[in-house]
N, C-alpha and C. Protein backbone atom coordinates (compact mmCIF):
# COMPACT_ATOMS: atom_id res chain seq x y z
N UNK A 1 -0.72 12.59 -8.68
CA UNK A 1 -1.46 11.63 -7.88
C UNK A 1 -2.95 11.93 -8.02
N UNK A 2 -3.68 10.57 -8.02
CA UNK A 2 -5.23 10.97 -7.91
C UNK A 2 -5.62 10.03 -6.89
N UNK A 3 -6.64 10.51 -6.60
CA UNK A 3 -7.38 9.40 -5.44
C UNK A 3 -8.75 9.83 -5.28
N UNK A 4 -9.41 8.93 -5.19
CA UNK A 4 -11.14 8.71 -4.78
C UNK A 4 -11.67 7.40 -4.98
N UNK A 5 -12.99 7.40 -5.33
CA UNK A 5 -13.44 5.95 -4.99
C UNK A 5 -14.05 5.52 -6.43
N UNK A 6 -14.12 4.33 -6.36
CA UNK A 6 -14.37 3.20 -7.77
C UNK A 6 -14.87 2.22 -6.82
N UNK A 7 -16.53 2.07 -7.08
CA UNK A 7 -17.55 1.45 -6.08
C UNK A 7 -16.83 1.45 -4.75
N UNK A 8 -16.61 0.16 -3.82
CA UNK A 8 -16.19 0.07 -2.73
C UNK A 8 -14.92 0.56 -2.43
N UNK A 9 -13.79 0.82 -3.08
CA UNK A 9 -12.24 0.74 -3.32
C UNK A 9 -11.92 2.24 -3.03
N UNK A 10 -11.63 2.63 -2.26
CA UNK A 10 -10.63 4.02 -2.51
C UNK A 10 -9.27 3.87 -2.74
N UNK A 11 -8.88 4.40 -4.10
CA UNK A 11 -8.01 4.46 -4.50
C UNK A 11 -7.44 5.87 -4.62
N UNK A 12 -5.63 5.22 -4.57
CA UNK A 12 -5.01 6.26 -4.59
C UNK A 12 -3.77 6.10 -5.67
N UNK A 13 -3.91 6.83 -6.97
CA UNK A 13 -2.63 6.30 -7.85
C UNK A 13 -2.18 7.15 -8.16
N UNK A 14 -0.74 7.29 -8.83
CA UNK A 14 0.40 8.16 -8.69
C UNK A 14 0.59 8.07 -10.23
N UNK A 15 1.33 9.26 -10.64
CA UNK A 15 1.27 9.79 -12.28
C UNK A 15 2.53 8.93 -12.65
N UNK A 16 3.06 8.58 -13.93
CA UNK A 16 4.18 7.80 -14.01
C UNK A 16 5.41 8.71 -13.65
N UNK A 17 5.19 10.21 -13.71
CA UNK A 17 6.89 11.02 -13.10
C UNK A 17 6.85 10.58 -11.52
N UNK A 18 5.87 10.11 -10.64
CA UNK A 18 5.52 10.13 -9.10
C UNK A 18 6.41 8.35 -8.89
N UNK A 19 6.13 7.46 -10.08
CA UNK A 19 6.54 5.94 -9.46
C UNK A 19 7.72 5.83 -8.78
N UNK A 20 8.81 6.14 -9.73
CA UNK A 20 10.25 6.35 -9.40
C UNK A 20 9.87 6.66 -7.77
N UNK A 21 10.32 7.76 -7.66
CA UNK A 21 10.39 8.16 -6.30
C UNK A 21 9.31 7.32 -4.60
N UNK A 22 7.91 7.00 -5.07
CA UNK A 22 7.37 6.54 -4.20
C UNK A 22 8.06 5.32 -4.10
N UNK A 23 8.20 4.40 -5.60
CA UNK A 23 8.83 2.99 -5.06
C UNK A 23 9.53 3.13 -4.24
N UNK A 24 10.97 4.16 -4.45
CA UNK A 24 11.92 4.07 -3.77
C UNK A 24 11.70 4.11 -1.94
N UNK A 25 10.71 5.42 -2.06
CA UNK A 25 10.31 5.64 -0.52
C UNK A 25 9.51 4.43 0.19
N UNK A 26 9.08 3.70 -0.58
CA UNK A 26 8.41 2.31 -0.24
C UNK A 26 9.92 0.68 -0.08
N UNK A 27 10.72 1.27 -0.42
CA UNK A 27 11.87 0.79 -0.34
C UNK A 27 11.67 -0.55 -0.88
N UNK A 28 10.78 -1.16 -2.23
CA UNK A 28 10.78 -1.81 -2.84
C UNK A 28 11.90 -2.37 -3.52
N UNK A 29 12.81 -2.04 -3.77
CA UNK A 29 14.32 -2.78 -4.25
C UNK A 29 14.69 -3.28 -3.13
N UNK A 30 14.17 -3.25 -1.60
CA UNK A 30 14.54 -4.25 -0.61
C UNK A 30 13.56 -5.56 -0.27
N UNK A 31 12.24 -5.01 -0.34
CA UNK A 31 11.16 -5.76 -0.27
C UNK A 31 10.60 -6.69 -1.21
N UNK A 32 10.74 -6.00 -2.07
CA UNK A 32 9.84 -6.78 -3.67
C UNK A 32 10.82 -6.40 -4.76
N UNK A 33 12.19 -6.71 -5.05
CA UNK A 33 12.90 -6.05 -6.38
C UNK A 33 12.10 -6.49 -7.52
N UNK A 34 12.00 -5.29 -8.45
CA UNK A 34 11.98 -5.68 -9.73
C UNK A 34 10.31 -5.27 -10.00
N UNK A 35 9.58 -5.04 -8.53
CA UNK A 35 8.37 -4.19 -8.74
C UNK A 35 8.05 -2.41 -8.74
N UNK A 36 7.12 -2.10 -9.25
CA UNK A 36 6.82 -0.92 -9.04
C UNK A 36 5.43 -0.26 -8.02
N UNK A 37 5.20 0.59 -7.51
CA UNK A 37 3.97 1.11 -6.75
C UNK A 37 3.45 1.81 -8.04
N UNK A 38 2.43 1.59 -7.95
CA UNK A 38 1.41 2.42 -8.66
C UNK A 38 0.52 3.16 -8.11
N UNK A 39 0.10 2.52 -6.74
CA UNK A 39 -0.64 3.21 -5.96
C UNK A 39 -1.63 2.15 -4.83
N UNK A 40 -2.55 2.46 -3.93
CA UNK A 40 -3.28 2.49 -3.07
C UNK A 40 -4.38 1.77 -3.15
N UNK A 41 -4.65 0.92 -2.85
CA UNK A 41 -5.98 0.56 -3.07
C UNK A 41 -6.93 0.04 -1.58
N UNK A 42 -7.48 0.64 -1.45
CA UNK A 42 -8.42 0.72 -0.13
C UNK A 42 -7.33 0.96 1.35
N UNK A 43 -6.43 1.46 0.73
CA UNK A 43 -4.95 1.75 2.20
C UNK A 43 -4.70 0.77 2.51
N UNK A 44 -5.05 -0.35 2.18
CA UNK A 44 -4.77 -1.46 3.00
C UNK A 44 -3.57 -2.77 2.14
N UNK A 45 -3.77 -1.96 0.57
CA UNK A 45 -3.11 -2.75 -0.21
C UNK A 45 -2.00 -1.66 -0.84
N UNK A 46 -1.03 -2.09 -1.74
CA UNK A 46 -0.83 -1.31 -2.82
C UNK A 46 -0.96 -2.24 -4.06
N UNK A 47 -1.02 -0.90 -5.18
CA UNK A 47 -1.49 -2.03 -6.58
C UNK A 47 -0.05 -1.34 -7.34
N UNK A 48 0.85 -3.03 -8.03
CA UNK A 48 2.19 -2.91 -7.91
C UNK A 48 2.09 -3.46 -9.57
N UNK A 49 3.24 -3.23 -10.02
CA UNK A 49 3.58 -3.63 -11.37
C UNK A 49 4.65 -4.43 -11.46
N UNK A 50 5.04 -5.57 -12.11
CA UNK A 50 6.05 -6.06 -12.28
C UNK A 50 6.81 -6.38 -13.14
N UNK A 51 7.84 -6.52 -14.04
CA UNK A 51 8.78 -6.56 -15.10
C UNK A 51 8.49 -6.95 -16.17
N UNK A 52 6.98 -7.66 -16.72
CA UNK A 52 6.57 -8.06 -17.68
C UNK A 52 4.96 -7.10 -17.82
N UNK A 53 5.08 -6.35 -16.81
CA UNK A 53 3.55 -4.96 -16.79
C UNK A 53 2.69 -5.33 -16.53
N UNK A 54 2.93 -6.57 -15.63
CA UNK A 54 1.70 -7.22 -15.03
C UNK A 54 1.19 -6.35 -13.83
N UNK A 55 -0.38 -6.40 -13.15
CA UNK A 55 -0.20 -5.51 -11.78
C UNK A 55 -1.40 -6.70 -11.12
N UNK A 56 -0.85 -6.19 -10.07
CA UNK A 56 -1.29 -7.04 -8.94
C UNK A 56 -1.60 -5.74 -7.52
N UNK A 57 -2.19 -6.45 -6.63
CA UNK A 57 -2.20 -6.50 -5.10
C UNK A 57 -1.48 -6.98 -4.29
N UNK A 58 -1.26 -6.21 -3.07
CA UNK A 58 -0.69 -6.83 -1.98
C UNK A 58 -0.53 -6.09 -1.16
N UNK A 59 -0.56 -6.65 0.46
CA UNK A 59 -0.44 -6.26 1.44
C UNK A 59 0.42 -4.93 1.77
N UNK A 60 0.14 -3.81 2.29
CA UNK A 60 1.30 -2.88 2.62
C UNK A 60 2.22 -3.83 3.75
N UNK A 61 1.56 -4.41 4.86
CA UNK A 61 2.30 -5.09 5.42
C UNK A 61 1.75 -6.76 5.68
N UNK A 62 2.11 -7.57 5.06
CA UNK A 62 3.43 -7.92 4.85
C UNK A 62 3.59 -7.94 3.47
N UNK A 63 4.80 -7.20 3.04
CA UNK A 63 5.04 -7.49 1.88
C UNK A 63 5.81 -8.47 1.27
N UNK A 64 5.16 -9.85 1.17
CA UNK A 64 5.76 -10.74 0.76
C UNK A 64 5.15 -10.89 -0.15
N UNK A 65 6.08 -11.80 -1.26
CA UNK A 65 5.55 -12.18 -2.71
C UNK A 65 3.97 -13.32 -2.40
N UNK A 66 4.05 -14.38 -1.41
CA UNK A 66 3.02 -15.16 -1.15
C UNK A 66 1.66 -14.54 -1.20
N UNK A 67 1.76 -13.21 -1.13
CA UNK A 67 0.34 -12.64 -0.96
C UNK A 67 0.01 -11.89 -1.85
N UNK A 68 0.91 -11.61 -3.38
CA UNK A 68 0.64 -11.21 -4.84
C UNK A 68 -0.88 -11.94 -4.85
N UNK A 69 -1.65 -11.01 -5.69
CA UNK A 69 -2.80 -11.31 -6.33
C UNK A 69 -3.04 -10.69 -7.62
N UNK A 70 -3.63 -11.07 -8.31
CA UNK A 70 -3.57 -10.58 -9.92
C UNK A 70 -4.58 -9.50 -9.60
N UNK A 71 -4.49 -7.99 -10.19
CA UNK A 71 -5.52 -7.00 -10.03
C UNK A 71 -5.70 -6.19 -10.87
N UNK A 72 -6.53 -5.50 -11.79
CA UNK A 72 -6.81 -4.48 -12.79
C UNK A 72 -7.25 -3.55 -12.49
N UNK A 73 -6.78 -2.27 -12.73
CA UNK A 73 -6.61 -1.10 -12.23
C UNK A 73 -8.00 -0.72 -13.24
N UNK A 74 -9.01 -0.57 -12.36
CA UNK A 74 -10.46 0.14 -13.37
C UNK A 74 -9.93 1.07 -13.72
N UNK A 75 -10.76 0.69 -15.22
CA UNK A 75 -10.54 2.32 -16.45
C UNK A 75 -12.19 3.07 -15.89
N UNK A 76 -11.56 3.59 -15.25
CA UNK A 76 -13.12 4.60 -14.71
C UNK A 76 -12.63 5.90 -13.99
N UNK A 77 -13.42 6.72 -13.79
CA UNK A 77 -12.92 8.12 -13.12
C UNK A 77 -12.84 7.84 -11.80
N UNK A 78 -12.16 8.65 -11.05
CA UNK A 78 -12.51 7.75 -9.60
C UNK A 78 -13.10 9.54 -8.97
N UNK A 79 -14.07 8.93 -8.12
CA UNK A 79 -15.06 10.03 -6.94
C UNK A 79 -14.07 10.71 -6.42
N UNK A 80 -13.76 11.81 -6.49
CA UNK A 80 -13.35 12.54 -5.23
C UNK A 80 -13.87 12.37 -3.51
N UNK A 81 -12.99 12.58 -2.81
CA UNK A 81 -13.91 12.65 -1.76
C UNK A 81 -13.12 13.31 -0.46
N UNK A 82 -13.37 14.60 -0.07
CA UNK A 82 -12.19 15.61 0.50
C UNK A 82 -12.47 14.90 1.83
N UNK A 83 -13.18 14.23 2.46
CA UNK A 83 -12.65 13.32 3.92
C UNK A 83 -11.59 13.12 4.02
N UNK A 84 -11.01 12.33 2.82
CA UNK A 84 -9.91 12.00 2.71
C UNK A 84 -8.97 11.66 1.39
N UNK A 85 -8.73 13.26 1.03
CA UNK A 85 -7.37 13.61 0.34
C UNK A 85 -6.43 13.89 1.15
N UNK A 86 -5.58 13.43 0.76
CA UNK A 86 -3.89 13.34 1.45
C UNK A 86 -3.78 12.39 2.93
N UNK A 87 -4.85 11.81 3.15
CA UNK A 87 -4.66 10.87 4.34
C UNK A 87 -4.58 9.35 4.15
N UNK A 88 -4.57 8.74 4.70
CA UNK A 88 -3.94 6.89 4.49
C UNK A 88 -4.11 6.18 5.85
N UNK A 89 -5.00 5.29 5.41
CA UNK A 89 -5.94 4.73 6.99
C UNK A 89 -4.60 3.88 7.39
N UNK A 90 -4.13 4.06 8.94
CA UNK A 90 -3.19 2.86 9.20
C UNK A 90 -3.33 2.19 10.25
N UNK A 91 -2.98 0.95 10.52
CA UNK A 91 -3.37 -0.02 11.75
C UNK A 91 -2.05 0.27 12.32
N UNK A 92 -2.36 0.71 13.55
CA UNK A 92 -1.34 1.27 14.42
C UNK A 92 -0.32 -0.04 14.65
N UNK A 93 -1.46 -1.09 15.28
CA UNK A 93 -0.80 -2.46 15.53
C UNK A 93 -1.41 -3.41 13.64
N UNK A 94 -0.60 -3.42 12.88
CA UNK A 94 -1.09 -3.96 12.10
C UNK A 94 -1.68 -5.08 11.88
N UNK A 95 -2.72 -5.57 11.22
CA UNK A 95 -3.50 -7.22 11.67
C UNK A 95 -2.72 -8.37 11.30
N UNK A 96 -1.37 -8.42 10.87
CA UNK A 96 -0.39 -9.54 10.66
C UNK A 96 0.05 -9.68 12.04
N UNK A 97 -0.08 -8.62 12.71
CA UNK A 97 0.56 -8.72 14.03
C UNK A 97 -0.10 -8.85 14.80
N UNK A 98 -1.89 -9.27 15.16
CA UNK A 98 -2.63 -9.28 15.72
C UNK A 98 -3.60 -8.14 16.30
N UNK A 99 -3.30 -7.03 15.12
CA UNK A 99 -3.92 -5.63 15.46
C UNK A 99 -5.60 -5.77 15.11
N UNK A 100 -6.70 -4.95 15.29
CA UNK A 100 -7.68 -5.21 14.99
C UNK A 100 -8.07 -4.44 13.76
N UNK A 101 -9.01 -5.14 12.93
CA UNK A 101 -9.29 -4.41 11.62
C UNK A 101 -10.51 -2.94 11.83
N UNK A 102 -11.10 -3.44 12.72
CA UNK A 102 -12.23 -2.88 12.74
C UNK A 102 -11.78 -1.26 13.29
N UNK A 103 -12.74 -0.58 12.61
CA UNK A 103 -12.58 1.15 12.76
C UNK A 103 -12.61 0.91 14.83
N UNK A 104 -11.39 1.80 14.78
CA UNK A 104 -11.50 2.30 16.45
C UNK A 104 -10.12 2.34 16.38
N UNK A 105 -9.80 2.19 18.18
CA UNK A 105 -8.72 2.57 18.52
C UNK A 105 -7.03 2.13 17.79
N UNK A 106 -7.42 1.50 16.88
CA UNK A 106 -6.27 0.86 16.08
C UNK A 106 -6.25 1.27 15.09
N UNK A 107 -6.62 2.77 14.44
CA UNK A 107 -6.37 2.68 13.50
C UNK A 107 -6.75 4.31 13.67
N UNK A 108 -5.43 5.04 12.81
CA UNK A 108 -4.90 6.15 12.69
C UNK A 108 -4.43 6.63 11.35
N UNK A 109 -5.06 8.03 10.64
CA UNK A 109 -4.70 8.93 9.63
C UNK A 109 -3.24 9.42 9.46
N UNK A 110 -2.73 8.71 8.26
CA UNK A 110 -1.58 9.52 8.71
C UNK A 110 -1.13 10.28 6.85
N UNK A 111 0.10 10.46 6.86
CA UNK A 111 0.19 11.47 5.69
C UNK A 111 1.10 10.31 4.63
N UNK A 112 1.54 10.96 3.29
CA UNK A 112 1.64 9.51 2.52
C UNK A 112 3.55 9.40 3.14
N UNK A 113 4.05 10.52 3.51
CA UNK A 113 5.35 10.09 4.03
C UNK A 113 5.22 9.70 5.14
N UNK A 114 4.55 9.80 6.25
CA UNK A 114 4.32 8.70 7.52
C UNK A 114 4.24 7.33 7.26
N UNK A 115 3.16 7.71 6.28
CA UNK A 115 2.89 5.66 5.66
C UNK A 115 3.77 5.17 5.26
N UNK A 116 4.83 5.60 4.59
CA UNK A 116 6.18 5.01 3.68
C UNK A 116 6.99 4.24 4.98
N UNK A 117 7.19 5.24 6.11
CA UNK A 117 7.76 5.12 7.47
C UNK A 117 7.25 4.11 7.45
N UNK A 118 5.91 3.52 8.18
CA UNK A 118 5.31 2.92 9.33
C UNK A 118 5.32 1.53 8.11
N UNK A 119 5.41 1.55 7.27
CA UNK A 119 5.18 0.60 6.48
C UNK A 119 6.57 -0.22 6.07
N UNK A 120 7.78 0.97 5.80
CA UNK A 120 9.43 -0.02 6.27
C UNK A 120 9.75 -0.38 6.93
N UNK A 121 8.94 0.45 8.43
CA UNK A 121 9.30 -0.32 9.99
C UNK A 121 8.28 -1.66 9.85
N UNK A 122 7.66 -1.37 10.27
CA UNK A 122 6.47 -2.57 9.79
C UNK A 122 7.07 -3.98 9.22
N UNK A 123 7.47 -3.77 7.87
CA UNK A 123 8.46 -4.80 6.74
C UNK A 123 9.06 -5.31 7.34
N UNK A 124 10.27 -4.56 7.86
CA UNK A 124 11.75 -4.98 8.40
C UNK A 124 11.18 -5.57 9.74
N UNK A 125 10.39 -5.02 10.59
CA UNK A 125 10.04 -6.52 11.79
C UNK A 125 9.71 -7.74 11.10
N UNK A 126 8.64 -7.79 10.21
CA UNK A 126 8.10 -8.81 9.81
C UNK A 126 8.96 -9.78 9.19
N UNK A 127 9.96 -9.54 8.37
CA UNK A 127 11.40 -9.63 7.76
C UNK A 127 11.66 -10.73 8.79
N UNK A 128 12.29 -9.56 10.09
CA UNK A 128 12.84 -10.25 10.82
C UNK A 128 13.13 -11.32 11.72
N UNK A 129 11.25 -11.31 11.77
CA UNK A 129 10.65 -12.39 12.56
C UNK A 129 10.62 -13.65 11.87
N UNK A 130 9.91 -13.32 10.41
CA UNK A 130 10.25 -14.36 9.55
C UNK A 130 11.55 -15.01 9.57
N UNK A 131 12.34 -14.43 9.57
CA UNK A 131 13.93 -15.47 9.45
C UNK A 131 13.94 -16.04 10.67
N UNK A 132 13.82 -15.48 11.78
CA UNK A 132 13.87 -15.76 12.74
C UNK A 132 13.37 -17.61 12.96
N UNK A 133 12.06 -17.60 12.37
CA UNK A 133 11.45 -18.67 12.58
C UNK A 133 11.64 -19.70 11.48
C-alpha cells in the first residue's frame, strides 16, 4: 500500500498482491460484481477497476453503479504525509444520509479495517432503503 498526496487528492493505493483481499473486505462481489479496489482517493471515494481495465471513481457510500465516473490514476509520486498514514477520514453520519461534509463533529479517523466495516454497514442500509422505495 502507498498513500500521500497528488495536488489536492490524498491518495491511498494498494499493491496488486493487496487487491484480492481488500476487494473482498470491501465486499464488492455483493456491491459492484465484477469490480476491483485499487484504492482511496481523497477517503471519500474509491478508485475501482472493471473487467475490461477500465478505472473509475465512486462513492464509498453509496456504492451504486449510477455514480461510476471515469478516473486516471496519476503517474506521479505521491507526498507522504505522516498526519495521516494508516487513517481514513469517515462521516460518522454519512452525507447520502444527510450527514455534514464539513470538518467537525461528523467526521472521525478510523483504521482501513474499521472503514471496510462502516462502509458494508453503510451499503447494506442504503441497499435496503433503496428497495424499499
Amino acid at each position: 500500500m502507498k498513500e500521500g498526496w497528488v495536488e489536492d487528492d490524498y491518495l491511498i493505493l494498494f499493491s496488486q498482491s493487496e487487491i484480492p483481499a481488500v476487494t473482498d473486505r470491501y465486499a464488492f462481489s455483493h456491491s459492484l460484481p465484477g469490480y476491483q479496489v485499487l484504492g482511496l482517493r481523497g477517503w471519500d471515494d474509491f478508485i475501482i477497476l472493471d473487467s475490461q481495465r477500465r478505472t473509475f471513481s465512486i462513492p464509498t457510500v453509496p456504492l451504486d453503479p449510477q455514480y461510476l465516473a471515469p478516473y486516471v490514476i496519476p503517474e506521479t509520486n505521491l507526498t507522504p504525509d505522516d498526519r495521516f498514514v494508516g487513517k481514513i477520514k469517515w462521516y460518522v453520519k454519512p452525507v447520502v444520509f444527510g450527514g455534514d461534509s464539513a470538518i467537525g463533529e461528523n467526521v472521525a479517523w478510523v483504521s482501513l479495517e474499521e472503514h471496510a466495516e462502516l462502509v458494508r454497514w453503510w451499503n447494506d442500509l442504503y441497499s435496503s432503503v433503496k428497495n424499499k422505495g
